[in-house]
Protein backbone atom coordinates (compact mmCIF):
# COMPACT_ATOMS: atom_id res chain seq x y z
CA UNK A 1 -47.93 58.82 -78.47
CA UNK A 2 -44.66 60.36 -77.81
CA UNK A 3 -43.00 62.19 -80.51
CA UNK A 4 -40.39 59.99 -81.81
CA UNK A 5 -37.87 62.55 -81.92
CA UNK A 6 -38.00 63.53 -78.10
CA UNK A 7 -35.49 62.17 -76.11
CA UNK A 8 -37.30 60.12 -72.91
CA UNK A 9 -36.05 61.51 -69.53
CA UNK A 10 -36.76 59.14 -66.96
CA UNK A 11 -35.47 57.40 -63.43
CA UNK A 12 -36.17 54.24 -61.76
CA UNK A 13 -33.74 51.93 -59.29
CA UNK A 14 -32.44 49.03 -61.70
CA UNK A 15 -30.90 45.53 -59.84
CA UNK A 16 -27.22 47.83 -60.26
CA UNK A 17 -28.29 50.69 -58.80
CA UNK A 18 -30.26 53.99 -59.35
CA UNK A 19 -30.51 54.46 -62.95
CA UNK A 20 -31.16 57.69 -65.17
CA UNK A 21 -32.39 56.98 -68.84
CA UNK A 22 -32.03 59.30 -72.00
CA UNK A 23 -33.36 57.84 -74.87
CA UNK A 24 -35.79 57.09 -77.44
CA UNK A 25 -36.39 54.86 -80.76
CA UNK A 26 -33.67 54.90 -83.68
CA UNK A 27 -35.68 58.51 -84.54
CA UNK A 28 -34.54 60.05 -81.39
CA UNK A 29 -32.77 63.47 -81.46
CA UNK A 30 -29.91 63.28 -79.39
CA UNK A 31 -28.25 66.03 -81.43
CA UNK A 32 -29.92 68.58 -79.51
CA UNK A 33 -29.02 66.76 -76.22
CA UNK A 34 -25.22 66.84 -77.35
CA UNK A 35 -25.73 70.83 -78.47
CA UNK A 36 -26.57 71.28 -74.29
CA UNK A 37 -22.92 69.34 -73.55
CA UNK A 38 -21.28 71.57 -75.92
CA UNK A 39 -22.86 74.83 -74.34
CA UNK A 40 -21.99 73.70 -70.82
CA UNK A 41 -18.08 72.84 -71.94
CA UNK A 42 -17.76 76.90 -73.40
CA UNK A 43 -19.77 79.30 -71.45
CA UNK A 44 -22.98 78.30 -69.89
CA UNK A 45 -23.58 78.09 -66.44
CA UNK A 46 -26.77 75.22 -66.22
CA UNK A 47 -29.67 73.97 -68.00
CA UNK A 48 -32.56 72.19 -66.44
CA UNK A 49 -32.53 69.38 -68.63
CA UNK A 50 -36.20 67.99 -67.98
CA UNK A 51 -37.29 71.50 -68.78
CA UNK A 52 -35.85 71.34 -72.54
CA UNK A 53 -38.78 71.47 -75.39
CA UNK A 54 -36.67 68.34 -77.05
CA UNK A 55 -36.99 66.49 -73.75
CA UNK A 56 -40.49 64.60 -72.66
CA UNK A 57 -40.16 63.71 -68.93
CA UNK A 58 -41.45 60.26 -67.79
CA UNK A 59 -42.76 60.54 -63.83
CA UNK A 60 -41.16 62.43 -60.97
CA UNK A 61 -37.46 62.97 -62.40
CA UNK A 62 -35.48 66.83 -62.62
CA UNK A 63 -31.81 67.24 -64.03
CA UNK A 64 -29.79 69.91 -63.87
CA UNK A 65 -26.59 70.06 -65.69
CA UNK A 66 -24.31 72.64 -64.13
CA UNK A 67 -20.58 73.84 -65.74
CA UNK A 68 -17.93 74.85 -62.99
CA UNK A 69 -16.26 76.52 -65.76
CA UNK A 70 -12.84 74.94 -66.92
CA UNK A 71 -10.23 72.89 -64.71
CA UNK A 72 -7.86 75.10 -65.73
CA UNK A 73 -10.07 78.11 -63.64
CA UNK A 74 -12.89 76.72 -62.17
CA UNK A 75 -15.67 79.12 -61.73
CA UNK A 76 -16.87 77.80 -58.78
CA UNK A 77 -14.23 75.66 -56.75
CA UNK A 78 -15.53 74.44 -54.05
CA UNK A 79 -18.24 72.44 -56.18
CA UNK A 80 -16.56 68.81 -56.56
CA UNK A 81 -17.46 67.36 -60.51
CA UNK A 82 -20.16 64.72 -60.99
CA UNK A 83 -23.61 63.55 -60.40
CA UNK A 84 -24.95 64.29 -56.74
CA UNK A 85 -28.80 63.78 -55.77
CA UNK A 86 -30.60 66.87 -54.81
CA UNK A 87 -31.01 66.53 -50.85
CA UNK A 88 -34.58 68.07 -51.15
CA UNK A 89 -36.00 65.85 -53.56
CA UNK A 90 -34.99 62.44 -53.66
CA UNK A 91 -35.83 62.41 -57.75
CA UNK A 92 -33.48 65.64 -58.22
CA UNK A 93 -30.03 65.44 -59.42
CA UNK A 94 -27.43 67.86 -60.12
CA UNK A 95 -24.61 66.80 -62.55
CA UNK A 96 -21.54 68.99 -62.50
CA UNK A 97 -18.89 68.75 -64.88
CA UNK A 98 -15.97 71.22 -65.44
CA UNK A 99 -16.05 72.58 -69.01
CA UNK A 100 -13.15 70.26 -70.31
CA UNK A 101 -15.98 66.98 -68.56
CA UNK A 102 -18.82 68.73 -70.82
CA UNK A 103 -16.94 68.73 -74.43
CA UNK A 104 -15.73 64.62 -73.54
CA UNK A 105 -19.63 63.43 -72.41
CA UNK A 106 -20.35 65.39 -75.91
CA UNK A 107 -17.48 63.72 -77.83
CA UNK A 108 -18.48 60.18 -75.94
CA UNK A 109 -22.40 60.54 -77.39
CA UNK A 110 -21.51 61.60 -81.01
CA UNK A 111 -21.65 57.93 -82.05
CA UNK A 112 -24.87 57.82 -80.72
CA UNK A 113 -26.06 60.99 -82.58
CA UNK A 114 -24.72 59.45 -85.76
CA UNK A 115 -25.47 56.04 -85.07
CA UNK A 116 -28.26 54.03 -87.87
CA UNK A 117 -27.61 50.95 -85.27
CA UNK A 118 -28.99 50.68 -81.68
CA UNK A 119 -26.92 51.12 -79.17
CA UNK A 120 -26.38 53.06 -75.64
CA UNK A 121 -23.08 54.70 -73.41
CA UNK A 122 -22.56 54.56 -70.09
CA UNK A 123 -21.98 58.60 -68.71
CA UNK A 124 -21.22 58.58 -65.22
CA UNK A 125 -19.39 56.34 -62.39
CA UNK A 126 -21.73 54.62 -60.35
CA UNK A 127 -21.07 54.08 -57.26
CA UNK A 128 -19.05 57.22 -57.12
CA UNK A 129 -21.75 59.34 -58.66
CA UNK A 130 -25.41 59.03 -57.18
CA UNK A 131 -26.31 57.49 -60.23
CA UNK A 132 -26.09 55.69 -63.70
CA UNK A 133 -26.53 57.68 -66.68
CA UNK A 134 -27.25 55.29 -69.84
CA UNK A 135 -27.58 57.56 -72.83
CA UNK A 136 -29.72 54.80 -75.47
CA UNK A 137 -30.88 54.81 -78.98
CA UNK A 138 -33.06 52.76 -80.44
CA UNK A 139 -32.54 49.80 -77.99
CA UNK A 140 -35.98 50.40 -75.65
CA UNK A 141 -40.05 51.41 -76.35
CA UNK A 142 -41.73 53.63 -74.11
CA UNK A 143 -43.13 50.80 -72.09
CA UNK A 144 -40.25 51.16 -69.89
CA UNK A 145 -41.65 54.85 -68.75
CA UNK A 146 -44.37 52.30 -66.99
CA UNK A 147 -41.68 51.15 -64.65
């Protein structure tokens, strides 16, 4: 059994496209995935999400979440924000944000952290990024890791 409190990290291709799941029962921790956004929008550079002690990884999925520093300054500006699939491996993903994209996605999933209800939020734009990103609490079991 799956510690309650781990957010699920896991990837399959829905009927609307290529879809990346965080979530977990109403018990899930998404506090701790918020605490990464928050990092990324001041001063760090990435975090390999599926790497993360509070993260249990379902199947053949990575995610790294990279700052390019602010808009105002971009640390790195030739790197264009969003969520781009890793050319050498088709499960990989990269999701950039600038600082100012990393403190909104955290803002956008507080309700979720908070939430007593089940519900989910949408994170990226699909088909402009490589993927959807459905943040979800307490709406899905772990039988959908058998997909």
């Amino acid at each position: 059994m799956i510690d309650p409190q781990k957010v699920r990290l896991a990837y399959y291709e829905s009927g609307d496209g290529p879809r990346i799941m965080l979530f977990g029962p109403s018990q899930v921790e998404l506090q701790a995935l918020q605490d990464c956004f928050s990092r990324l929008s001041k001063d760090e550079n990435s975090i390999d999400l599926h790497e993360q002690p509070f993260v249990h990884i379902a199947g053949d999925i990575q995610l790294r979440l990279q700052s390019v520093g602010s808009a105002f300054g971009k640390k790195n500006p030739c790197t264009l924000p969003g969520l781009r699939r890793n050319p050498e491996h088709s499960n990989s993903f990269i999701w950039t944000r600038t600082g100012e994209g990393w403190d909104y996605l955290a803002e956008l999933i507080d309700s979720s952290v908070r939430a007593v209800t089940p519900g989910h939020q949408y994170l990226t734009s699909y088909p402009s990024e490589d993927a959807i990103v459905v943040v979800s609490k307490g709406e899905y079991g772990d039988e959908v890791l058998d997909r």
